[in-house]
Protein backbone atom coordinates (compact mmCIF):
# COMPACT_ATOMS: atom_id res chain seq x y z
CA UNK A 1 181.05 112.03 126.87
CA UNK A 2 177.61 113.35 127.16
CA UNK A 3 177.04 112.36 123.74
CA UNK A 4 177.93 108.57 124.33
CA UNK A 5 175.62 108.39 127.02
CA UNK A 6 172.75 109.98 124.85
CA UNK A 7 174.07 107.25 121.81
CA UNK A 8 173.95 104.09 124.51
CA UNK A 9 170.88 105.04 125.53
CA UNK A 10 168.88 105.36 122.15
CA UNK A 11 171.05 101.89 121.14
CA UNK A 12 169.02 100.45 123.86
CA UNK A 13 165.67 101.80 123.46
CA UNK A 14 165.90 100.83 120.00
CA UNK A 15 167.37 96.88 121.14
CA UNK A 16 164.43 96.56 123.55
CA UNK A 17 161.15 96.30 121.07
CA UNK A 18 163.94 94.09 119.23
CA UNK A 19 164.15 91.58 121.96
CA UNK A 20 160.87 91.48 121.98
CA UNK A 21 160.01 90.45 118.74
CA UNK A 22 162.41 87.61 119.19
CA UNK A 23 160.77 86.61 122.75
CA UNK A 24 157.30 86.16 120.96
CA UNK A 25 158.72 83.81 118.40
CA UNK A 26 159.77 81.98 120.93
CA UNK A 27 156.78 81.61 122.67
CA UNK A 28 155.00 80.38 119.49
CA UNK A 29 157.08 77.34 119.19
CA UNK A 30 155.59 74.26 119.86
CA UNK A 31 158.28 72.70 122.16
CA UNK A 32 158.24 75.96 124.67
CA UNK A 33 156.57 75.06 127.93
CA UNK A 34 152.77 75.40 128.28
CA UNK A 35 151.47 77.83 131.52
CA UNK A 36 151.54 75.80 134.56
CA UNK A 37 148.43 76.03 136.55
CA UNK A 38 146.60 73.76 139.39
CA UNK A 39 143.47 71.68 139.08
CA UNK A 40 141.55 70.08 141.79
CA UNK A 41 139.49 67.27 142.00
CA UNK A 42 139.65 63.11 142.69
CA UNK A 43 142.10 60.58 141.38
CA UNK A 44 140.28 57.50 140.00
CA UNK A 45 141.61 55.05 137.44
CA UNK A 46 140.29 54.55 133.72
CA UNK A 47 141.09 51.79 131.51
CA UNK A 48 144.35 51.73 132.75
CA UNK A 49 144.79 55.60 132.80
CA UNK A 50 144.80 57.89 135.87
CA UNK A 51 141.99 60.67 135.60
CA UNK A 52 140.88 63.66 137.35
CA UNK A 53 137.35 63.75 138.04
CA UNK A 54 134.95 66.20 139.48
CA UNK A 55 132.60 66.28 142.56
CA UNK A 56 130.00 64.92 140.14
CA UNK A 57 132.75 62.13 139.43
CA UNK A 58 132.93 63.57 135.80
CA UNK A 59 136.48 63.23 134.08
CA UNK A 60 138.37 66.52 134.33
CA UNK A 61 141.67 65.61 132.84
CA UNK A 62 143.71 62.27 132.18
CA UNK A 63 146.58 62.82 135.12
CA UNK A 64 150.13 61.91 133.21
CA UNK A 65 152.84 62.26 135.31
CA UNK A 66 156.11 64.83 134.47
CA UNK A 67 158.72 62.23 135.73
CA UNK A 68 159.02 58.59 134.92
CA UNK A 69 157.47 57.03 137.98
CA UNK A 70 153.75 56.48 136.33
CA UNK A 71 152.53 54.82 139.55
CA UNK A 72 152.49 58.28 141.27
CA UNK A 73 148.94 58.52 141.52
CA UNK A 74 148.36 55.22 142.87
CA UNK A 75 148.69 56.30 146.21
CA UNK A 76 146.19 58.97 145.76
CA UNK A 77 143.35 56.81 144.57
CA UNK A 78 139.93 57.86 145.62
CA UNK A 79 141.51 60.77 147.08
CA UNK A 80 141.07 64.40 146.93
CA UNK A 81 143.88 65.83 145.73
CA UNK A 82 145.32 69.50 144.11
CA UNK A 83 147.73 68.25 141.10
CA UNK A 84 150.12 71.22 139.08
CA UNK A 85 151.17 70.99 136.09
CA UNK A 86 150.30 72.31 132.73
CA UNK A 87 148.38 70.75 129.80
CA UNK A 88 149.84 68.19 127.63
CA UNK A 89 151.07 68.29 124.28
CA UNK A 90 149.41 65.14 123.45
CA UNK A 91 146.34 64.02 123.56
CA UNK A 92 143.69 66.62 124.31
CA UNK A 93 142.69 66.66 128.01
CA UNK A 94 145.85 65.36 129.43
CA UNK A 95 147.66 67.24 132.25
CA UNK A 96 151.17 66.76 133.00
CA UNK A 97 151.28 66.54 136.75
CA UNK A 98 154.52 68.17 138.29
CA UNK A 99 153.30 68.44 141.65
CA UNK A 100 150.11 66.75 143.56
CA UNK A 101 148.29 67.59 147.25
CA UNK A 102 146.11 65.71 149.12
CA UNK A 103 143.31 67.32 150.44
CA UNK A 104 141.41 66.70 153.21
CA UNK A 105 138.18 64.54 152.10
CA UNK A 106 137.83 61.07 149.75
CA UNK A 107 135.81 61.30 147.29
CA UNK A 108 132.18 59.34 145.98
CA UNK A 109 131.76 56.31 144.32
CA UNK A 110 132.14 57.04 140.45
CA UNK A 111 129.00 56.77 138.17
């Protein structure tokens, strides 16, 4: 008996690095999801495209929302606002929004 114990145990030890050689593969794959993560700033509205911008009403990120509703972010125009998400597989500086905040605050006139 004791020896089946010792046996399950070392089976698992030796399963456990295993697993996570497997996990990091995973990770690596393109279609896995990206970190998710919060950025803050104003909503404003680009050629057509919702965009983050900064207190010096520089773009941050172009705001593209998880679901299918893409007028989302027209209520929170000119708007402070905290938006979660994680960054795009697209098109560099795009942040898929899964979650927004307003904040207290509006926000200047852009430059």
């Amino acid at each position: 008996m004791k020896f089946q114990v010792v046996l399950l145990g070392v089976l698992f030890c030796l399963a456990a690095p295993a697993a996570g050689i497997l996990d990091q593969g995973v990770a690596t794959d393109k279609s896995a999801p990206r970190a998710q993560r919060s950025l803050t700033g104003c909503v404003d509205e680009r050629g057509g495209q919702y965009v983050l911008l900064d207190d010096q009403m520089r773009k941050i990120a172009s705001l593209q929302p998880a679901g299918p509703d893409k007028e989302v972010f027209a209520k929170h125009l000119g708007r402070r606002v905290r938006v979660k998400g994680a960054q795009s597989s697209g098109p560099k500086g795009t942040f898929k929004v899964t979650g927004i905040e307003r904040l207290s605050g509006n926000c200047g006139q852009a430059k």
